[in-house]
C-alpha atoms as a PDB file:
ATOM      1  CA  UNK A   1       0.000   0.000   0.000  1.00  0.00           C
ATOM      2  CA  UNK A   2       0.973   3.228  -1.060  1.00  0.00           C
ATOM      3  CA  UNK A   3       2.101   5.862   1.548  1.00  0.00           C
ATOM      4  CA  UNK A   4       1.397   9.214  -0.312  1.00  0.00           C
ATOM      5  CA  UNK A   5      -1.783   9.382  -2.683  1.00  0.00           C
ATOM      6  CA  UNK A   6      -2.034  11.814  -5.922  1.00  0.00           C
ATOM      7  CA  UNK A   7      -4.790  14.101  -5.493  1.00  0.00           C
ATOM      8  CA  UNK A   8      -3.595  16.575  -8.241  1.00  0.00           C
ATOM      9  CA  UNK A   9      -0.939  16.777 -11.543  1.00  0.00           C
ATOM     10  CA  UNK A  10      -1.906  13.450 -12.843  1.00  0.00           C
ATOM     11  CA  UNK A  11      -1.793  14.395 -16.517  1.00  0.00           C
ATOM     12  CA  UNK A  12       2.086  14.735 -16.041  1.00  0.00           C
ATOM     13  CA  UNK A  13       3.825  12.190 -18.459  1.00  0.00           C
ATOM     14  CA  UNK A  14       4.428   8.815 -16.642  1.00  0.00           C
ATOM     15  CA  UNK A  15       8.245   7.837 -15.990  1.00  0.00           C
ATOM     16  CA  UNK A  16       9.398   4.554 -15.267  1.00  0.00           C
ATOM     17  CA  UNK A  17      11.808   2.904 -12.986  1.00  0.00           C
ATOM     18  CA  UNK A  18      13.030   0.151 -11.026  1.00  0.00           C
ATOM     19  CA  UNK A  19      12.858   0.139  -7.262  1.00  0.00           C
ATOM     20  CA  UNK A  20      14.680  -2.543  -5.445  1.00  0.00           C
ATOM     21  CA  UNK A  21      14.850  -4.513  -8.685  1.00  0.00           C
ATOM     22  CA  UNK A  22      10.811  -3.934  -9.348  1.00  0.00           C
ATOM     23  CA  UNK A  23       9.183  -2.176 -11.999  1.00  0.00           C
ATOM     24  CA  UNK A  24       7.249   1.182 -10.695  1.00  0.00           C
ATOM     25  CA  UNK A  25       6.498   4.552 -12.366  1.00  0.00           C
ATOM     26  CA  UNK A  26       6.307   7.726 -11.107  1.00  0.00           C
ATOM     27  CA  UNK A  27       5.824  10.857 -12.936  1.00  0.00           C
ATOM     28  CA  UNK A  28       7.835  13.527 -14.839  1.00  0.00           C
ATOM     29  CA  UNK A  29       9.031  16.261 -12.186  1.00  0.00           C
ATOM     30  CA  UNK A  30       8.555  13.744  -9.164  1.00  0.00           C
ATOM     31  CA  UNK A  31      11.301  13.428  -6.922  1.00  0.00           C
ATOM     32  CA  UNK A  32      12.330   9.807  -6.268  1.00  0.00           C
ATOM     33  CA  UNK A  33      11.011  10.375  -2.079  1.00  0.00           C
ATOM     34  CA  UNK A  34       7.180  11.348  -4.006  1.00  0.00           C
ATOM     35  CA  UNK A  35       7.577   8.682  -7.085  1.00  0.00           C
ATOM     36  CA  UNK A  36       8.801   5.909  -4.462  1.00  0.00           C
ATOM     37  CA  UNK A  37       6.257   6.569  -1.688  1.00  0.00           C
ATOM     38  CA  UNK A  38       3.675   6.739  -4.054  1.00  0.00           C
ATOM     39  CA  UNK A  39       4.807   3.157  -4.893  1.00  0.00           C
ATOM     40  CA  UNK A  40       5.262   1.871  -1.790  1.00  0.00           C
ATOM     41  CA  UNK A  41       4.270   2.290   2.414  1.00  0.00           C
ATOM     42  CA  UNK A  42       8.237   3.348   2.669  1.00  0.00           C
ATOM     43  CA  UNK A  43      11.322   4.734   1.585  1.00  0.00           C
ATOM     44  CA  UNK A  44      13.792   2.679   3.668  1.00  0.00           C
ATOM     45  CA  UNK A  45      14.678   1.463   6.809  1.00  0.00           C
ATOM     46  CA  UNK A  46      16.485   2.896  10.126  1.00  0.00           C
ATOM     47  CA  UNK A  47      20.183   2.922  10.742  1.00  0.00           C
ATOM     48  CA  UNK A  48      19.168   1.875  14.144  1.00  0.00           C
ATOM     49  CA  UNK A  49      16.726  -0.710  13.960  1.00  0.00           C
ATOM     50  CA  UNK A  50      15.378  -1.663  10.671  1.00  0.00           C
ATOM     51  CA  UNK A  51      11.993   0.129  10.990  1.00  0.00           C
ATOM     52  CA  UNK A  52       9.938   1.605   7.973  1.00  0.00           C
ATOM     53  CA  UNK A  53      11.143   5.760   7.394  1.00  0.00           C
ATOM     54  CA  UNK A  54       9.480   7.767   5.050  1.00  0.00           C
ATOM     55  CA  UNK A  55      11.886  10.788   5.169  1.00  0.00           C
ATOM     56  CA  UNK A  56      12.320  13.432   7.886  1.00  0.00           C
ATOM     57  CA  UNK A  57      12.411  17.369   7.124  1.00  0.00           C
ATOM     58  CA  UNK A  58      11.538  17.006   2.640  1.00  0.00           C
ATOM     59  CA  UNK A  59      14.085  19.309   1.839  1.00  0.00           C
ATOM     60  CA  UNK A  60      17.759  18.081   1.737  1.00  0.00           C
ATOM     61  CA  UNK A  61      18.851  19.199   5.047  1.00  0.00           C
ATOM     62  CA  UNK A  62      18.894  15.677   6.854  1.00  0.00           C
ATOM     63  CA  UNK A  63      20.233  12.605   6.454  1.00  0.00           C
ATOM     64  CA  UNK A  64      17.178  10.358   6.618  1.00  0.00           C
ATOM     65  CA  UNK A  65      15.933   9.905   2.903  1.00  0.00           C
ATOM     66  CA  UNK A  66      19.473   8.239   1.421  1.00  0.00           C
ATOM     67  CA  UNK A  67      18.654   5.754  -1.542  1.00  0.00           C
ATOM     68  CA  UNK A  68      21.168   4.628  -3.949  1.00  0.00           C
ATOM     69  CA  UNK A  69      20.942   4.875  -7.661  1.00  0.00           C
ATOM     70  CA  UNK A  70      22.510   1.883 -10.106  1.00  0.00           C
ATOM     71  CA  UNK A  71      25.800   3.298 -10.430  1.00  0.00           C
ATOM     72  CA  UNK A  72      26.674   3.546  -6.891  1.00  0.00           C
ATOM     73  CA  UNK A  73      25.776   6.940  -5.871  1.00  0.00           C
ATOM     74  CA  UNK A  74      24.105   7.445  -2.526  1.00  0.00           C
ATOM     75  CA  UNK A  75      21.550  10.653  -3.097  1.00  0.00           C
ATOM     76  CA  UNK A  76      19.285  12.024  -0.708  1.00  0.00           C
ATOM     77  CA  UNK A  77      15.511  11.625  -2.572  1.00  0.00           C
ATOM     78  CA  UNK A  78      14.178  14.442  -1.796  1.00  0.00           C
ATOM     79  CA  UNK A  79      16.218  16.320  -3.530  1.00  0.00           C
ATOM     80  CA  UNK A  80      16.527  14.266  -6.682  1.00  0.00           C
ATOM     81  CA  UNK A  81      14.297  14.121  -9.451  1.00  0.00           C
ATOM     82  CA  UNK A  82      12.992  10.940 -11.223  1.00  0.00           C
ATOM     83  CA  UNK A  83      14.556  10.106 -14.460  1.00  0.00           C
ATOM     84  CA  UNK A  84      13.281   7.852 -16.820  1.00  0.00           C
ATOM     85  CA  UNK A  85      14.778   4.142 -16.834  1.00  0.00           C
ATOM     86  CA  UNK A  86      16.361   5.166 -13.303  1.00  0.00           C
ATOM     87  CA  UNK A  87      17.393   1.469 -10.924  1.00  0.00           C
ATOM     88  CA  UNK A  88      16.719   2.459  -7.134  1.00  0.00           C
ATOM     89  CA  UNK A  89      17.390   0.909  -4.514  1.00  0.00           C
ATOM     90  CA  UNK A  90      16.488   1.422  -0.722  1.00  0.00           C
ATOM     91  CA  UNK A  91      19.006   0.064   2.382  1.00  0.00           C
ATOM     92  CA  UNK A  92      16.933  -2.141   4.044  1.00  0.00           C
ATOM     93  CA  UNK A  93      18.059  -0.893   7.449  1.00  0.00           C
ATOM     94  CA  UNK A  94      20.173  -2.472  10.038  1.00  0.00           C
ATOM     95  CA  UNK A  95      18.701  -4.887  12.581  1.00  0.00           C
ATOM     96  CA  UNK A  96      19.105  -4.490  16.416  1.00  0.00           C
END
């Protein structure tokens, strides 16, 4: 289940992607945090537990929304926008 729901700009062109090795779409001018929680109940999991986080502050001034794109790069999704054909993949979180 889906953590954020569209309620507006759906006639944006649709963008697709792979998240953790899955198909998934977002859409043009999404950031990967909106095009992956729309996709998904959350973006990854804690450094200190494994629990579900969805992001913290939205705007690139924490450290909480990390994902990693297919050529090794760790970027904060927030602050990234979608591309088309982009491979995403979320830290699972580490385990008590």
């Amino acid at each position: 289940m889906a953590l954020l729901k569209r309620v507006a700009e759906r006639d944006r062109p649709t963008l697709a992607f792979t998240l953790d090795g899955q198909p998934a779409e977002g859409l043009q001018g999404d950031t990967l945090l909106t095009a992956i929680l729309t996709q998904s109940d959350h973006l990854r999991g804690s450094d200190f537990g494994g629990e579900p986080r969805a992001g913290f502050c939205l705007m690139g001034a924490c450290q909480d929304c990390w994902v990693r794109l297919a050529d090794g790069r760790r970027v904060r999704a927030c602050a990234t926008f979608l591309e088309a054909g982009q491979q995403v993949s979320r830290d699972p979180g580490r385990p008590l």
